[in-house]
Protein backbone atom coordinates (compact mmCIF):
# COMPACT_ATOMS: atom_id res chain seq x y z
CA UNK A 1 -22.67 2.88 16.13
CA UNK A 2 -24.87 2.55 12.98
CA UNK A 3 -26.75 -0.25 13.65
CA UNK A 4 -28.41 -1.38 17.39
CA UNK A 5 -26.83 -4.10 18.55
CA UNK A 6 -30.64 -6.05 18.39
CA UNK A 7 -30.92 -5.12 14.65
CA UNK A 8 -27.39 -6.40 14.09
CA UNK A 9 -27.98 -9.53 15.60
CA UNK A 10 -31.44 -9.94 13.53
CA UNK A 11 -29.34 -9.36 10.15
CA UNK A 12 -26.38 -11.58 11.63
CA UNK A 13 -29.18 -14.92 12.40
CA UNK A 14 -31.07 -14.19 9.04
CA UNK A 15 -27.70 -14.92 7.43
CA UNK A 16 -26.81 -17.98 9.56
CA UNK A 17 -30.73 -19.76 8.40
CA UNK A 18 -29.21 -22.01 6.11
CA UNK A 19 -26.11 -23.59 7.36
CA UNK A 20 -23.44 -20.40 7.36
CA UNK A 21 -21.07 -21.04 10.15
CA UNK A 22 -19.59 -17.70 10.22
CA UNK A 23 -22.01 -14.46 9.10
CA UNK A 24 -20.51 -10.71 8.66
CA UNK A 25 -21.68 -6.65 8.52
CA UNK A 26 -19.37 -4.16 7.39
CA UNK A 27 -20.75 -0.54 6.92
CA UNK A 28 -18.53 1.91 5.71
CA UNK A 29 -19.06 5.88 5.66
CA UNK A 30 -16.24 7.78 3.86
CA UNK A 31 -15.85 10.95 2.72
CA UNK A 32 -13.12 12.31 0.33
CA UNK A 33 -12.05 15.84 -0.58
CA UNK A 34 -8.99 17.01 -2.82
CA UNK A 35 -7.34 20.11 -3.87
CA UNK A 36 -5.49 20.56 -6.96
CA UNK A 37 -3.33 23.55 -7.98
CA UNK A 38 -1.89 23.06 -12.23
CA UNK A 39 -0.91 25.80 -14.93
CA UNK A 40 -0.68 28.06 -12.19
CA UNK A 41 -4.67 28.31 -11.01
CA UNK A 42 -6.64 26.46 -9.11
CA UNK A 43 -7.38 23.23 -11.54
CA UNK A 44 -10.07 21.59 -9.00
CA UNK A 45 -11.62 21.25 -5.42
CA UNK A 46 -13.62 18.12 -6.05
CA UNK A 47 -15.43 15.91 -3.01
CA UNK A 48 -16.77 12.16 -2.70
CA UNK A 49 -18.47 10.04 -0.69
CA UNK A 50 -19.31 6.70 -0.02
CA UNK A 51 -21.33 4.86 2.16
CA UNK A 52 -23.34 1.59 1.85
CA UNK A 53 -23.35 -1.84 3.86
CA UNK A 54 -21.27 -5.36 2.67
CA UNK A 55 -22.77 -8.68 4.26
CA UNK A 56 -20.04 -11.54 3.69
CA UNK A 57 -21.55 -15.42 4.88
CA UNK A 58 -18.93 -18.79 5.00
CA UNK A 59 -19.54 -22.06 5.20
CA UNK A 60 -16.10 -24.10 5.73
CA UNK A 61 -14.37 -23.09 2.34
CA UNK A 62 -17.29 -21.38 0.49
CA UNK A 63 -18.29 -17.74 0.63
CA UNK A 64 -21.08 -15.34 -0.03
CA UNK A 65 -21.14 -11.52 -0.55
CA UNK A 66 -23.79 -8.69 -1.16
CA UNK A 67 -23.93 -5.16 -0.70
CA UNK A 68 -26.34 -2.41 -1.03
CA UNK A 69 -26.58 1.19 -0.19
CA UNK A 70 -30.67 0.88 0.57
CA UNK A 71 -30.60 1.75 4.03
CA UNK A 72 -33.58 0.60 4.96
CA UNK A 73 -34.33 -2.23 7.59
CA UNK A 74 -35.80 -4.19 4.93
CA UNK A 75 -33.12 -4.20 2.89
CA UNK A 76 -30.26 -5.43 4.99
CA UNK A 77 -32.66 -8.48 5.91
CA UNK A 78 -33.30 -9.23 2.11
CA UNK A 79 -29.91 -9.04 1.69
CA UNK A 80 -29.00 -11.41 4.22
CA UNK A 81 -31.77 -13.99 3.55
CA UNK A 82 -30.82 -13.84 -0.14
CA UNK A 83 -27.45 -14.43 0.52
CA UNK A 84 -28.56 -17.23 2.85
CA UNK A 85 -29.88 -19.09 0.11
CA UNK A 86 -25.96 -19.98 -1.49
CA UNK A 87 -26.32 -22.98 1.15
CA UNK A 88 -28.93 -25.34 1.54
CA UNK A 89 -27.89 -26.60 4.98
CA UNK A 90 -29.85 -26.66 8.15
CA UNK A 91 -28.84 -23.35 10.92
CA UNK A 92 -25.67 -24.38 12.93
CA UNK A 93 -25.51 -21.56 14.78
CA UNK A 94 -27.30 -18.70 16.36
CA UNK A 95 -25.96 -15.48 17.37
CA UNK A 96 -27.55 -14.13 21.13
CA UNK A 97 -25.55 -11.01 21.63
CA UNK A 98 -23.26 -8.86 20.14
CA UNK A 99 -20.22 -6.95 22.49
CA UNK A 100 -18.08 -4.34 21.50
CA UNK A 101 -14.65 -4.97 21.00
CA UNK A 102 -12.07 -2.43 22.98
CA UNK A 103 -9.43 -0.94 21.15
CA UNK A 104 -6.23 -1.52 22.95
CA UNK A 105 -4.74 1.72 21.31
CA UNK A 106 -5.52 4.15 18.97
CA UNK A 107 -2.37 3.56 16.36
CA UNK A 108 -3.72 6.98 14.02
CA UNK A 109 -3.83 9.83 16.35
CA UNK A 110 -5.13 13.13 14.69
CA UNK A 111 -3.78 16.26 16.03
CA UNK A 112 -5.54 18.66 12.95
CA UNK A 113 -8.52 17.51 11.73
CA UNK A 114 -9.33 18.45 7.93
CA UNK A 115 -11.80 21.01 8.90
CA UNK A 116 -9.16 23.00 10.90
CA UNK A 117 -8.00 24.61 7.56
CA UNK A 118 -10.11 26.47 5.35
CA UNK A 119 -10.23 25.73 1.56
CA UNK A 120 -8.64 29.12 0.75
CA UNK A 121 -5.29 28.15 3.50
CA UNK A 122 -4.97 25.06 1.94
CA UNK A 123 -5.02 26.29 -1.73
CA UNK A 124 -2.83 29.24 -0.53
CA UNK A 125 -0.56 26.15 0.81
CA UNK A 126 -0.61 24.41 -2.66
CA UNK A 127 0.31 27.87 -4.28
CA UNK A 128 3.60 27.84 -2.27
CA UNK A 129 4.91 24.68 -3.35
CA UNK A 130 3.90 25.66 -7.19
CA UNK A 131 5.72 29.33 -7.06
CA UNK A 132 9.21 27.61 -5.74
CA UNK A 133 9.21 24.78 -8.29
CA UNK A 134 8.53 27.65 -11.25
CA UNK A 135 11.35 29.90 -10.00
CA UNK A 136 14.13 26.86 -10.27
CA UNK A 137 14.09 27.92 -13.99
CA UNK A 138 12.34 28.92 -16.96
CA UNK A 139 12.66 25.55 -17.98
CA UNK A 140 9.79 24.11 -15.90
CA UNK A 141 6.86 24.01 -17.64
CA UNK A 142 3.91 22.58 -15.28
CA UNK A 143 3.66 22.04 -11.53
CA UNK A 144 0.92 20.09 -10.41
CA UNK A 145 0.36 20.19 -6.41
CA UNK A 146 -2.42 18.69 -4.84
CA UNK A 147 -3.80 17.47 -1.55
CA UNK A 148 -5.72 14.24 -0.74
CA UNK A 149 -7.89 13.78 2.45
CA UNK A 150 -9.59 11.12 3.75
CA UNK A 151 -12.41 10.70 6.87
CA UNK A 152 -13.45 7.31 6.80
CA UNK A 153 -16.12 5.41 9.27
CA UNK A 154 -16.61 1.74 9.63
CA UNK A 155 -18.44 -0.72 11.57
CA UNK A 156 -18.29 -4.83 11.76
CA UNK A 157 -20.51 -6.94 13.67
CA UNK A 158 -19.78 -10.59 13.21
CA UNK A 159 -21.09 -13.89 14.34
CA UNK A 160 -18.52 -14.10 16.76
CA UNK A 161 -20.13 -12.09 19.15
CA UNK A 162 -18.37 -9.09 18.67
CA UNK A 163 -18.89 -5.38 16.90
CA UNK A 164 -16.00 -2.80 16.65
CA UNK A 165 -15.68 0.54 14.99
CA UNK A 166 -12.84 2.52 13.41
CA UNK A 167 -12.19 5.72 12.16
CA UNK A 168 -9.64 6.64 9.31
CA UNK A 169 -8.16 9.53 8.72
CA UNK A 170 -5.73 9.93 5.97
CA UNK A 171 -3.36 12.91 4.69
CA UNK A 172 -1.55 13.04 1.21
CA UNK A 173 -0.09 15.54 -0.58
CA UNK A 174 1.93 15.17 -4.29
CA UNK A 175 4.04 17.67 -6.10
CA UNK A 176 4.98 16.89 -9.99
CA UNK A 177 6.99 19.49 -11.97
CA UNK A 178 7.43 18.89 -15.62
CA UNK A 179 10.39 20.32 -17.47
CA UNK A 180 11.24 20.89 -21.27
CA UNK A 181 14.29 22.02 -22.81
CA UNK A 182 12.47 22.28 -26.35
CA UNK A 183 13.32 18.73 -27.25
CA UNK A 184 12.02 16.32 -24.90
CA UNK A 185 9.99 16.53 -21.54
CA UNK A 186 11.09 15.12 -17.99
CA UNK A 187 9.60 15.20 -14.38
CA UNK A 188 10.24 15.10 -10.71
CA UNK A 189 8.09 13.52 -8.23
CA UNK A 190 7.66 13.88 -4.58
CA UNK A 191 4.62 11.98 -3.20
CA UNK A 192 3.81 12.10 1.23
CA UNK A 193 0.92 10.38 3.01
CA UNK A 194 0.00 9.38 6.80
CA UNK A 195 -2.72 8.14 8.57
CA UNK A 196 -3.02 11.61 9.73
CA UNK A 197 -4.90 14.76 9.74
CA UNK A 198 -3.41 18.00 8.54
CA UNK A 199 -0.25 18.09 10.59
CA UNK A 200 1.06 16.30 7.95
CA UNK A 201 1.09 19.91 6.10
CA UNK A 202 2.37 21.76 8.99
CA UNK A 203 5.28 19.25 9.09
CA UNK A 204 5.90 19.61 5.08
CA UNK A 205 8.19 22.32 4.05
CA UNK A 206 6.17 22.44 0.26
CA UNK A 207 8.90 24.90 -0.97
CA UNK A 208 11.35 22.89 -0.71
CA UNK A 209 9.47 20.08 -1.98
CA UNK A 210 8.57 22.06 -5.69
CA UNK A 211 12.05 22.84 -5.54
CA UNK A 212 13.46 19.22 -5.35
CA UNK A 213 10.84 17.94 -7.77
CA UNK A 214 11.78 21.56 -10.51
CA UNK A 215 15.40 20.09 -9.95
CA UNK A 216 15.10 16.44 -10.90
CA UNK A 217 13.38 17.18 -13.70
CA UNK A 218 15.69 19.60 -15.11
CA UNK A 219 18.66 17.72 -14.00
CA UNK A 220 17.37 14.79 -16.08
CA UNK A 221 16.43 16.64 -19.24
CA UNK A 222 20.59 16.91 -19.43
CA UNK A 223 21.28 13.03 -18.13
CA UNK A 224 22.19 10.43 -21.00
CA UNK A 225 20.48 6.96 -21.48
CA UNK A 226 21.27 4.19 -18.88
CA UNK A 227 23.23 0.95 -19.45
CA UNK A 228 21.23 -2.09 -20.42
CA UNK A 229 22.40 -6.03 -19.51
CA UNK A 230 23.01 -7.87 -15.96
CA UNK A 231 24.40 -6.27 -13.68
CA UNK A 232 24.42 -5.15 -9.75
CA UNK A 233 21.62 -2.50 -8.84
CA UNK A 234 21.74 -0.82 -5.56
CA UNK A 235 17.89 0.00 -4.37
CA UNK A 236 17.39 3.65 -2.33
CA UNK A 237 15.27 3.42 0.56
CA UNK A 238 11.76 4.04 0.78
CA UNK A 239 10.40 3.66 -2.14
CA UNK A 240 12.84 1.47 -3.39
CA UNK A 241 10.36 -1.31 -1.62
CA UNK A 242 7.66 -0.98 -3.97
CA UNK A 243 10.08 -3.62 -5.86
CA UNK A 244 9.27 -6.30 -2.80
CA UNK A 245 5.79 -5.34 -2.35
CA UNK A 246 4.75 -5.79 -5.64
CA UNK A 247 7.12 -9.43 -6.96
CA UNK A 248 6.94 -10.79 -2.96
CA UNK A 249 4.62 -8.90 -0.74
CA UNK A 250 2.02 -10.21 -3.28
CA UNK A 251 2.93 -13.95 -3.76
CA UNK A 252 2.86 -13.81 0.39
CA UNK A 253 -0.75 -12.51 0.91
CA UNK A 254 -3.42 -15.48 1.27
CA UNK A 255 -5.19 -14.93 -1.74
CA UNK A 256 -2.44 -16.37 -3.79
CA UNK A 257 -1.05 -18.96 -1.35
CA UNK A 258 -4.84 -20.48 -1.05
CA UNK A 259 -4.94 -20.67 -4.77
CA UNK A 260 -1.48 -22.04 -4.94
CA UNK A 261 -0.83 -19.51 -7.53
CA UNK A 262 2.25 -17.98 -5.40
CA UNK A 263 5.64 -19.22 -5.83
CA UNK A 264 6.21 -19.47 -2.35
CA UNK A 265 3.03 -21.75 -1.71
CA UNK A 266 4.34 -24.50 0.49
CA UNK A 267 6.92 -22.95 1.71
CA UNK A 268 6.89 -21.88 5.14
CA UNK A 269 9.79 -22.78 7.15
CA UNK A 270 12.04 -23.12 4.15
CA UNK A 271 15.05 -20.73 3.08
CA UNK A 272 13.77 -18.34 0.25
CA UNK A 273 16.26 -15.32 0.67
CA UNK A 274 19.55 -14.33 1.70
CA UNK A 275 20.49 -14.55 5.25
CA UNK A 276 21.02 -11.31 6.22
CA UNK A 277 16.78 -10.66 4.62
CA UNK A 278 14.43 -10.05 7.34
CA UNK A 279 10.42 -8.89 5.69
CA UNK A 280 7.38 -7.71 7.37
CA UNK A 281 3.99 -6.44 7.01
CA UNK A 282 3.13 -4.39 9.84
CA UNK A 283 -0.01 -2.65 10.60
CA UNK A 284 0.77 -1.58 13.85
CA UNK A 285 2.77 1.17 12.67
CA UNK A 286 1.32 4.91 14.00
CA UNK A 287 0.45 6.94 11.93
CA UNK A 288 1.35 4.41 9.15
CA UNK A 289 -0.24 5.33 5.39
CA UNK A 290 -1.38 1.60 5.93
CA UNK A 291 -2.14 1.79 9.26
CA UNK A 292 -5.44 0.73 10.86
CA UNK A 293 -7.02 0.11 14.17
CA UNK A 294 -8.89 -2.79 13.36
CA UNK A 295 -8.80 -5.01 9.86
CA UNK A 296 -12.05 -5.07 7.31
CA UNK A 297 -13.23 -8.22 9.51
CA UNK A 298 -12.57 -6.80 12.93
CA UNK A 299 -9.37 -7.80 13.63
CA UNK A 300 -6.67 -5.96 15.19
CA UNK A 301 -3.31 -4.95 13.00
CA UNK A 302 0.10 -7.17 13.88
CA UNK A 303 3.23 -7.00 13.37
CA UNK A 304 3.76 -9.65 11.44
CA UNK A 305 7.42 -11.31 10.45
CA UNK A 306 7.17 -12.44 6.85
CA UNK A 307 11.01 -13.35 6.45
CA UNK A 308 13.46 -13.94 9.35
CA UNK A 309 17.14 -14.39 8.02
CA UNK A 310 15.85 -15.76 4.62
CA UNK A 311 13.11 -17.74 5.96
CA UNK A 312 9.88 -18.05 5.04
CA UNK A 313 8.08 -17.71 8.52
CA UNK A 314 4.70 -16.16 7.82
CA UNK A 315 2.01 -15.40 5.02
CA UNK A 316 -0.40 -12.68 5.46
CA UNK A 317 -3.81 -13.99 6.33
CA UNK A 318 -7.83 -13.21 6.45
CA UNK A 319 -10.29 -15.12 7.78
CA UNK A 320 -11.62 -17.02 4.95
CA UNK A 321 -7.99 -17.63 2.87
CA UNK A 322 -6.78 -19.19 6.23
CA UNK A 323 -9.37 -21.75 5.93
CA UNK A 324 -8.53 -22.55 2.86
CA UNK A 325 -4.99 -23.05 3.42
CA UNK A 326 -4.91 -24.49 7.19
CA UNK A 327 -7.72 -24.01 9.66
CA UNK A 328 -4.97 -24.27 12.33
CA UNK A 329 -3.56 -20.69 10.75
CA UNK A 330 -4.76 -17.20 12.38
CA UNK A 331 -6.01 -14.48 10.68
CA UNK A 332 -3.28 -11.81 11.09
CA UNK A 333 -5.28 -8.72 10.69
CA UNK A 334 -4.86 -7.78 7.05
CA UNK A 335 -8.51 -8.17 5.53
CA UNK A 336 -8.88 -4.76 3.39
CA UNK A 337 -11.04 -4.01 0.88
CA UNK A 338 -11.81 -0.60 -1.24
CA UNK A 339 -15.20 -0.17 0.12
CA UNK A 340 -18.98 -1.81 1.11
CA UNK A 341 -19.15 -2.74 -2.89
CA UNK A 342 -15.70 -5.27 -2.59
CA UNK A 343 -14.71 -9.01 -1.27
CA UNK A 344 -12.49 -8.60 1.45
CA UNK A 345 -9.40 -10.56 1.48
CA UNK A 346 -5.92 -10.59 2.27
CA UNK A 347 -3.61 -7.25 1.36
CA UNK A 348 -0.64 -5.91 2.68
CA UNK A 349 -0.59 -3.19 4.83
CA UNK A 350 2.73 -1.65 6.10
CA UNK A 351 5.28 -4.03 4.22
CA UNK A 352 9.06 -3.28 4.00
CA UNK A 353 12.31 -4.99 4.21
CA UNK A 354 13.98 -4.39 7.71
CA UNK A 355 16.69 -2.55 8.27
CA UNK A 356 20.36 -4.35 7.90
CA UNK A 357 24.17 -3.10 9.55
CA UNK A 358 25.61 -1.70 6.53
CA UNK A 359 26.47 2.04 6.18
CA UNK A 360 24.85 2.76 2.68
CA UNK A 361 28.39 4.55 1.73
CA UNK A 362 29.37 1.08 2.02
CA UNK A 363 27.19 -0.72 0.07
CA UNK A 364 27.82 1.95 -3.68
CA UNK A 365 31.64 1.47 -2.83
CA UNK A 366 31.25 -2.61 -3.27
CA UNK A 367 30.08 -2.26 -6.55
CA UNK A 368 32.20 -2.08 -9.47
CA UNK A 369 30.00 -1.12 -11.94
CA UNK A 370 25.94 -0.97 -11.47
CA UNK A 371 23.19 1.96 -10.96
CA UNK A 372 22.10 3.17 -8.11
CA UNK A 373 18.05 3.44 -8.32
CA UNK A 374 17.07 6.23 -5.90
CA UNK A 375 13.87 5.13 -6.45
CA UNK A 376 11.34 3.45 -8.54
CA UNK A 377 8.40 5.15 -10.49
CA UNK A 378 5.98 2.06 -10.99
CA UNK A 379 5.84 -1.06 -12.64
CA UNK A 380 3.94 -4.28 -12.96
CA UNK A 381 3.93 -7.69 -12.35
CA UNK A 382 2.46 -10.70 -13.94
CA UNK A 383 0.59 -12.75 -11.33
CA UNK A 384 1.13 -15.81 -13.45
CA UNK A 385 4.84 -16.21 -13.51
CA UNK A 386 5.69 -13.43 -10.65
CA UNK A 387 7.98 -11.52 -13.26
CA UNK A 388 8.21 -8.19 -12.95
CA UNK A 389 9.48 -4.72 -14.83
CA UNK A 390 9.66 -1.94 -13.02
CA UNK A 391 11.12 1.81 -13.65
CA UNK A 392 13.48 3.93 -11.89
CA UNK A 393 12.35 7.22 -11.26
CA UNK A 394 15.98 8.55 -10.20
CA UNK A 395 18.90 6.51 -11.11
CA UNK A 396 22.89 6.87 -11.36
CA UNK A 397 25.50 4.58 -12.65
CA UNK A 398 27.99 3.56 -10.01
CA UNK A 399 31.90 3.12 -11.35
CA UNK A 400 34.17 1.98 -8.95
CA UNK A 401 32.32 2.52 -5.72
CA UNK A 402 31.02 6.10 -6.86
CA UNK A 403 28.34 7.45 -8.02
CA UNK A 404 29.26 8.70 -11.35
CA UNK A 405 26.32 10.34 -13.28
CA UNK A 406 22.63 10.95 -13.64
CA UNK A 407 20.49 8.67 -15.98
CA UNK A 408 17.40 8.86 -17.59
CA UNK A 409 14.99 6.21 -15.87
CA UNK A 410 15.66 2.39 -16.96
CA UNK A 411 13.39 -0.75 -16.71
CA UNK A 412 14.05 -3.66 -14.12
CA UNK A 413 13.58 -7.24 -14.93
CA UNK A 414 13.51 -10.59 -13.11
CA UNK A 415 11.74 -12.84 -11.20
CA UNK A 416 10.42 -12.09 -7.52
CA UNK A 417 11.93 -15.17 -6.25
CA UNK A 418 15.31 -14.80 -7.93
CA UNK A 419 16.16 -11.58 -6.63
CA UNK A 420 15.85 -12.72 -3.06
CA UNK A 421 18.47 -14.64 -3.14
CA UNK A 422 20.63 -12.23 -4.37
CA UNK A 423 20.32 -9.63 -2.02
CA UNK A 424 24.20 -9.30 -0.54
CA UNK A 425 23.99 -6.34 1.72
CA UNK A 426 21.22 -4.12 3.71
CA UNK A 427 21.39 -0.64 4.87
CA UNK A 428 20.85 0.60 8.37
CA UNK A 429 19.08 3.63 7.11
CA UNK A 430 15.19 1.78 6.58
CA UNK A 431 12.33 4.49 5.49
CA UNK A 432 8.86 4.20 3.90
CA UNK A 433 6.71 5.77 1.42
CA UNK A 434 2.92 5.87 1.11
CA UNK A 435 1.64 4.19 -2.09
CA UNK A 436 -2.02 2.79 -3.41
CA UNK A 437 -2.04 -1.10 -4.30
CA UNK A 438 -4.96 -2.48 -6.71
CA UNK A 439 -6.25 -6.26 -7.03
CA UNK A 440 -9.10 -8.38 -5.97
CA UNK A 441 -10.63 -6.20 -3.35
CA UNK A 442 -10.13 -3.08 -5.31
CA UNK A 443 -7.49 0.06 -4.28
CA UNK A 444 -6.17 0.25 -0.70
CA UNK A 445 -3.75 2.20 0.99
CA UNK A 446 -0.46 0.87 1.78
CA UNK A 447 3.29 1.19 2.81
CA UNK A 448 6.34 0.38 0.90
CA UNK A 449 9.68 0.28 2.65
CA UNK A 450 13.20 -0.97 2.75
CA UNK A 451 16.66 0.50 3.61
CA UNK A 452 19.71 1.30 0.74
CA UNK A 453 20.10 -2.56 -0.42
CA UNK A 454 22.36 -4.24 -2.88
CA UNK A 455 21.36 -6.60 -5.58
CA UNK A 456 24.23 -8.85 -7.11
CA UNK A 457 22.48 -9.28 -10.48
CA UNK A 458 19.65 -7.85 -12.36
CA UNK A 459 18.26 -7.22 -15.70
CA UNK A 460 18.86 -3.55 -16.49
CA UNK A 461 17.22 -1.95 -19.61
CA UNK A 462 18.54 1.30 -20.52
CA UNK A 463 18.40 2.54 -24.39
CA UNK A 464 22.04 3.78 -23.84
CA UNK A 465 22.89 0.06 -24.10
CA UNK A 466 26.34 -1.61 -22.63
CA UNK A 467 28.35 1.12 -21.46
CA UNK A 468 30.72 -0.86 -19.06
C-alpha cells in the first residue's frame, strides 16, 4: 500500500468535515509500453506513465471530485478540505479505521510478466507476423504489427471502512495489412487482448495472423459493392457484439438510466427483446480484456444478467448512479474510469450476448437473401436517439441459405431498441473480442461478445444498391 492506513483515514475525515456521507481515495500507478513494427522497420518503442491520486465526496445525490499528482501530504489534505467545501453541512460521519478488503480470487493470473521478454524478442516477434503478411503477394503494401502492454497499480480507501488494492496487467497485440491493386486500397484486421502478461504471445501463432489479415485485404480489393435496403443480416461472433455494446450495453449502464436519457429507463422487469435473448456484463471473466479484481470504488466484479429471455432484469450500476436511481439498488461492480484525472461511473466491462442452441450452419441456411457480417469495423451511436451506423469489416451476401460472395464493407442502421426484438435465432458458438470504449470517464478496456445471430430486418447500406 501507498498510503498508511492513519494517513488515509486523516484524508478520508478531512473530506467528511462538512456533511459528505460517503468520502473516497483512488491512487493509480500505471505504466504503458508499446512496440510497433510498419514499412518494414521498427516504426516506434514508445513508454508512458501515469500516476496521481482522485478524491471523489457524496452527499445523497450530489458529488465532488479532485485530483492531483502533488504527492505530498499537504496536498491530498488541501485537496480533500477543498473539496469539502461543495457542502455546507455539519460532519455526519467519522471514519476510525480502515481494513483491507480480501480478494476472494485473483480473476487475471499472469504466467509471463512483460519483463520476461526483451525488447529485441518482442520486435523479432512483430517481424514474424510482418514477413508472412508481405509474402501473401506483391499486392500488400503495408503491415503494421504492434504490441500493447499494460502494468497498472491501484489503491481505494473509502469511508466504509475498507482499503483494497489491485493490479492490472494487460496484453494486446494488432496486425493491419493494407493492400492495393493500383486502383483502390483495402485492409485486413486482426486485433487480440487479455488481462494477461505475455503468454498471450506465446499462445499467438503471428504468422498466421499477417497471413489472414494479407488475405482479407486482397480478397476484398476483388469483392463488388454490397446491397443496400432492409433486409436480414446474420452477425459473426465475437466481434459481431460491438453492435450490442455500443446501441444497448450503453443505454443499460447507470449513467444514462439516472439521467433518464436511456431508452430502457423504467424498464426493468418488462419484455425488451426476443425470447430466446439472454445479455450480460460480466467481470468475473479470467483473464477477461475487461476483467478486474476489484471495480474503481472497491467493489468486486459480478456476473451480472442484463437480459433473461427478453427481459429487462438488470442495469449496470456504481455507487453514486444507484442513488440516483433507487437507493434500494446495489452497486454491481462496474465503476471504471481512465485514470486519477476522471469521474468514475458506470461502464461495461465484459458484455456479450449469451450463447443460443442453433448450429450457425443453420442460422445462413434460413435466410433467403441477406449478408452475413463476419464482423464489424466500428461505428457510432447517437446518445440522444440511441441510433446507430456501424460498418462491417468482413461481409458476404447470403442467397438461398449460402454464402454466395465477398463484399466490400457496408453501413448498418437502426435503432438499439428495434433490433432486439428482431433477433430470431442465436448460435451455440459464443466468443469475444477485446475492444476500448470512450465516454464520460474517459477510455477503458472492455469485452464485446455474442455468438453467430440472426437479425430479421435491418437497414443495409451498400453503394452496389438493390441487388436482390
Amino acid at each position: 500500500m501507498k498510503f498508511s492506513k492513519s494517513f488515509a483515514l486523516s484524508v478520508l475525515n478531512a473530506g467528511l468535515a462538512t456533511g459528505a456521507d460517503y468520502a473516497e481515495i483512488y491512487y493509480q500507478d500505471k505504466r504503458t509500453k508499446g512496440y510497433t513494427r510498419r514499412y518494414q522497420k521498427v516504426d516506434g518503442i514508445g513508454s508512458g506513465r501515469t500516476c496521481g491520486v482522485g478524491i471523489r465526496l457524496l452527499k445523497g445525490k450530489q458529488q465532488v471530485y479532485g485530483f492531483t499528482s502533488d504527492f505530498s501530504k499537504r496536498a491530498f489534505l488541501d485537496l480533500a478540505s477543498s473539496l469539502a467545501l461543495g457542502f455546507d453541512g455539519e460532519r455526519v460521519l467519522t471514519v476510525r479505521e480502515l481494513k483491507k478488503k480480501p480478494m476472494r480470487k485473483n480473476i487475471n493470473p499472469i504466467a509471463i510478466p512483460h519483463s520476461a521478454w526483451s525488447d529485441e524478442k518482442k520486435i523479432a516477434y512483430l517481424k514474424d507476423g510482418e514477413d508472412a503478411a508481405f509474402a501473401v503477394s506483391p499486392e500488400v503494401k503495408n503491415v503494421n504489427c504492434s504490441l500493447s502492454e499494460s502494468d497498472e497499480h491501484v489503491e481505494i480507501y473509502n469511508s466504509d471502512g475498507i482499503c483494497c488494492e489491485d493490479d492490472r496487467v494487460r496484453t494486446s497485440l494488432v496486425v493491419y495489412a493494407i493492400a492495393s491493386d493500383g486502383k483502390s486500397f483495402q485492409s485486413g484486421y486482426e486485433a487480440l487482448g487479455l488481462s494477461c502478461g505475455l503468454e498471450l504471445l506465446e499462445k499467438t501463432d503471428i504468422k498466421a495472423l499477417g497471413k489472414k489479415c494479407a488475405e482479407t485485404a486482397i480478397a476484398l480489393l476483388k469483392a463488388p459493392e454490397g446491397p443496400s435496403g432492409e433486409m436480414p443480416v446474420v452477425l459473426g461472433k465475437g466481434f459481431g457484439g460491438v453492435l450490442f455494446h455500443e446501441s444497448c450495453g450503453h443505454p443499460l449502464e447507470g449513467s444514462a438510466i439516472s439521467h433518464a436519457t436511456s431508452p430502457f429507463t423504467g424498464k426493468l422487469g418488462q419484455k425488451i427483446g426476443s425470447s430466446i435473448l439472454n445479455a450480460y456484463d460480466d467481470g468475473t471473466i479470467e483473464n477477461g480484456w475487461g476483467s478486474e479484481n476489484v471495480d474503481d470504488e472497491g467493489n468486486a466484479p459480478t456476473k451480472n444478467q442484463l437480459i433473461k429471455d427478453g427481459v429487462l432484469v438488470s442495469y449496470m450500476l456504481d455507487r453514486y448512479t444507484a442513488r440516483r436511481i433507487n437507493p434500494t439498488l446495489t452497486p454491481t461492480g462496474a465503476c471504471r474510469r481512465e485514470s486519477y484525472r476522471y469521474l468514475p461511473t458506470t461502464r461495461m466491462t465484459n458484455t456479450y450476448i449469451g450463447a443460443g442452441t442453433s448450429d450457425p450452419k443453420d442460422i445462413i441456411a434460413s435466410v433467403k437473401y441477406g449478408i452475413y457480417c463476419v464482423g464489424l469495423s466500428g461505428g457510432q451511436v447517437d446518445p440522444a436517439t440511441d441510433q446507430f451506423d456501424f460498418t462491417s469489416d468482413v461481409a458476404y451476401v447470403i442467397k438461398d441459405g449460402k454464402l454466395d460472395h465477398m463484399i466490400r464493407p457496408v453501413s448498418l442502421m437502426g435503432y438499439g431498441y428495434e433490433i432486439l426484438p428482431r433477433i430470431t435465432m442465436i448460435g451455440n458458438d459464443c466468443e469475444r473480442a477485446p475492444g476500448t470504449c470512450g465516454a464520460a470517464s474517459g477510455s477503458v478496456f472492455v469485452e464485446v461478445g455474442q455468438p453467430t445471430l440472426l437479425v430479421s430486418k435491418m437497414l443495409v447500406g451498400g453503394a452496389g444498391g438493390n441487388n436482390e
